[in-house]
C-alpha atoms as a PDB file:
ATOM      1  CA  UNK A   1       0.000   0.000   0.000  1.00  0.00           C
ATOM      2  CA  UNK A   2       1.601   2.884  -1.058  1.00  0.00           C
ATOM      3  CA  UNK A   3       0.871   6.294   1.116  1.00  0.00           C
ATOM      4  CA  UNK A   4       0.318   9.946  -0.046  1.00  0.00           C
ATOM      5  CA  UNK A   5       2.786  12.432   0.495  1.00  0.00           C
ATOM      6  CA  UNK A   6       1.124  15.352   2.264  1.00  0.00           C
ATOM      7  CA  UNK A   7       3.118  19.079   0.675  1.00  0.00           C
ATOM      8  CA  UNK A   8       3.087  21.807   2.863  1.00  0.00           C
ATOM      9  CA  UNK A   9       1.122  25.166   1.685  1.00  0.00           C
ATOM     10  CA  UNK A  10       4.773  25.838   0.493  1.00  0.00           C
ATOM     11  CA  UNK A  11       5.597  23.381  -1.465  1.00  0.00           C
ATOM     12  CA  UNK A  12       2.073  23.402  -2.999  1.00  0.00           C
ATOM     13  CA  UNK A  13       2.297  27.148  -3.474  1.00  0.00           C
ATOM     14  CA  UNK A  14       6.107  26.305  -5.243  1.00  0.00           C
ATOM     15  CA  UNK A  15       4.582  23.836  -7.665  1.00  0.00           C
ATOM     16  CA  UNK A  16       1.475  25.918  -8.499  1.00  0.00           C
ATOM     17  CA  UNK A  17       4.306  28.771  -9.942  1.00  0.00           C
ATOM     18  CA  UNK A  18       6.416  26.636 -11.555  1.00  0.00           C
ATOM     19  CA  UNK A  19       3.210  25.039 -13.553  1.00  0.00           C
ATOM     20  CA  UNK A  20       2.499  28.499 -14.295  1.00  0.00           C
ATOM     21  CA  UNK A  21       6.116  29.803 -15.957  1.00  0.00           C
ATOM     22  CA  UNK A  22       6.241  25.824 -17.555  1.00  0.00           C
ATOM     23  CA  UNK A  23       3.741  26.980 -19.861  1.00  0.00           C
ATOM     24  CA  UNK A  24       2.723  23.117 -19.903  1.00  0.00           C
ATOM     25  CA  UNK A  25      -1.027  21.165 -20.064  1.00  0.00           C
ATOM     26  CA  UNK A  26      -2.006  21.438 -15.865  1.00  0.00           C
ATOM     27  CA  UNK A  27      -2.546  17.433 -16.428  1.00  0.00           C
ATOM     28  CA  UNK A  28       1.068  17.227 -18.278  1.00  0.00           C
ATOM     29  CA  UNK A  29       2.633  18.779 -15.491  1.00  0.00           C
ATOM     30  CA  UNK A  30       1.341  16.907 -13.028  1.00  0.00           C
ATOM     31  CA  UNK A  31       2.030  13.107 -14.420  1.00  0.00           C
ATOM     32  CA  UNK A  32       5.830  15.128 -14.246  1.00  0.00           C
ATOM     33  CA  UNK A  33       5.286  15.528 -10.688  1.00  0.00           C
ATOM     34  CA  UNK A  34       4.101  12.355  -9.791  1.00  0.00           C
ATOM     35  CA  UNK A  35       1.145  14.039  -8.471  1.00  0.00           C
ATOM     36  CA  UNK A  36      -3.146  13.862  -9.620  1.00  0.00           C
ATOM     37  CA  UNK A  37      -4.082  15.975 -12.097  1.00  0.00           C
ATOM     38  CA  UNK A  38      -7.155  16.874  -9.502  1.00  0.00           C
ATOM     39  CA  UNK A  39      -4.744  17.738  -6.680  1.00  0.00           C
ATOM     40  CA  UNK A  40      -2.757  20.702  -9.001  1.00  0.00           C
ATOM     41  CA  UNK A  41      -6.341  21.836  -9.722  1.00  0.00           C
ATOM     42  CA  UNK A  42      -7.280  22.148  -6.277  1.00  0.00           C
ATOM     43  CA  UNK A  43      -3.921  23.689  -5.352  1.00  0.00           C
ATOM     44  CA  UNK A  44      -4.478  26.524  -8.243  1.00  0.00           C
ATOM     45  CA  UNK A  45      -7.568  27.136  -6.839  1.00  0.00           C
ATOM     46  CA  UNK A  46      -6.548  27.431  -3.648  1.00  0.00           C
ATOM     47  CA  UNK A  47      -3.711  30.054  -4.352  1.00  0.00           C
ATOM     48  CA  UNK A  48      -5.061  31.792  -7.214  1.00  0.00           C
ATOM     49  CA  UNK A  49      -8.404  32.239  -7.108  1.00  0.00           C
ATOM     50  CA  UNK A  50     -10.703  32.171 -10.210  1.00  0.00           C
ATOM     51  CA  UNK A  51     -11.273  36.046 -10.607  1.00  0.00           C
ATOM     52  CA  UNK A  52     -15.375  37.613 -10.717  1.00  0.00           C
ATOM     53  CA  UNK A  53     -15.963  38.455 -14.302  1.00  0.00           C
ATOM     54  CA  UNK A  54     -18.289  41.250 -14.997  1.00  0.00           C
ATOM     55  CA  UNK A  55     -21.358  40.117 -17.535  1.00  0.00           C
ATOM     56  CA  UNK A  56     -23.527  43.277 -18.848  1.00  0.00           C
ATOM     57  CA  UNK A  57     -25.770  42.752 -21.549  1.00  0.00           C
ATOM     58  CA  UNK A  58     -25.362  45.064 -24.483  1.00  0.00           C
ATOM     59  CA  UNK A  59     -27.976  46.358 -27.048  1.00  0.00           C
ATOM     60  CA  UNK A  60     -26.800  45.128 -30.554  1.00  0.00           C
ATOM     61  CA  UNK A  61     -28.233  43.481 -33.306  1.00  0.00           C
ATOM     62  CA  UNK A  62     -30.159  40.726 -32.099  1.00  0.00           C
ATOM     63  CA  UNK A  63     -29.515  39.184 -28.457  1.00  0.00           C
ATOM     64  CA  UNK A  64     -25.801  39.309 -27.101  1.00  0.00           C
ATOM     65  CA  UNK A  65     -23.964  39.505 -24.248  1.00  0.00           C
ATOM     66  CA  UNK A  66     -20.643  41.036 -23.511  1.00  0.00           C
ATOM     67  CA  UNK A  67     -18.416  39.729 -21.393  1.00  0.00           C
ATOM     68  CA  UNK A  68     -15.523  42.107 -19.750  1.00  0.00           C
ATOM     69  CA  UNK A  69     -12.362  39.662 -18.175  1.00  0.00           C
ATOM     70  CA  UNK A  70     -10.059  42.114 -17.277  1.00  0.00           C
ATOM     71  CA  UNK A  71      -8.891  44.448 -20.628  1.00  0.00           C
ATOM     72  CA  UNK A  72     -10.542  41.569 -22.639  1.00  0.00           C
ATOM     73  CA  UNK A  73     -14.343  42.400 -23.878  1.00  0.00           C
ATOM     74  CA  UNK A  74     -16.090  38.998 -25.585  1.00  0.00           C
ATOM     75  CA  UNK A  75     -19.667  39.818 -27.730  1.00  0.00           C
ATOM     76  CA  UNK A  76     -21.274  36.662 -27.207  1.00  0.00           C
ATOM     77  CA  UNK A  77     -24.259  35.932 -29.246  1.00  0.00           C
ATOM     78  CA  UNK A  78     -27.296  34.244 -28.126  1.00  0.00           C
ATOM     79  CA  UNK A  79     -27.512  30.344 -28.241  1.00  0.00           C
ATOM     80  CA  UNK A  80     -23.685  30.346 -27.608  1.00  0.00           C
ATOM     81  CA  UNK A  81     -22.736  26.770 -25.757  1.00  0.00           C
ATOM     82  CA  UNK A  82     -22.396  27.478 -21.963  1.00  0.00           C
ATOM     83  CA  UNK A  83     -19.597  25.247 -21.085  1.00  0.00           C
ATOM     84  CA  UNK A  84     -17.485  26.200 -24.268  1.00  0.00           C
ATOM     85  CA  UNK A  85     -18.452  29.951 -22.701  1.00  0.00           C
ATOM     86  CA  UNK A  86     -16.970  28.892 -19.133  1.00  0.00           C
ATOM     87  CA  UNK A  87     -13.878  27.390 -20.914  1.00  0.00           C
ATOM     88  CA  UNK A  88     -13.329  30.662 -22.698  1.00  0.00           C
ATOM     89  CA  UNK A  89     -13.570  33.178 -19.361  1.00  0.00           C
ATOM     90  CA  UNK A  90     -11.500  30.502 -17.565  1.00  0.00           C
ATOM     91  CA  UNK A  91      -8.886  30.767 -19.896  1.00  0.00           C
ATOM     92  CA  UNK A  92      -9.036  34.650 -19.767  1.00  0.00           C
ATOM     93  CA  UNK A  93      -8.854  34.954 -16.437  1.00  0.00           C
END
């Protein structure tokens, strides 16, 4: 039975940044590790927040929304696929 090494906030924190400048897939970089794909999720979460991202609706043509992530403004037509949406402001933010 093999047992789980438990990282201090530190190390977690440490491995979180270095993901980050890697510029490699989160599920890439943690197979490199040796650690679950699900655990560097949770510790990105857990040191960087997901940030609120303002939705207004805007008066155009037809239905739309736009969506303001930081400097980054997204016109986003009615009918657009919700998840693909949530992938797209994740990825902004």
């Amino acid at each position: 039975m093999s047992k789980r090494k438990r990282r201090s906030a530190a190390e977690r924190r440490a491995m979180v940044e270095s993901w980050r400048k890697s510029g490699k897939s989160r599920s890439g970089f943690a197979r490199e590790l040796g650690v679950s794909p699900n655990s560097l999720r949770r510790w990105i979460r857990e040191f960087d927040p997901p940030a609120f991202v303002e939705v207004v609706t805007r008066k155009a043509p037809g239905p739309a929304f736009l969506v303001r992530a930081g400097a980054a403004e997204i016109v986003v037509p009615a009918g657009f696929d919700g998840p693909e949406l949530r992938r797209l402001v994740e990825a902004l933010c």
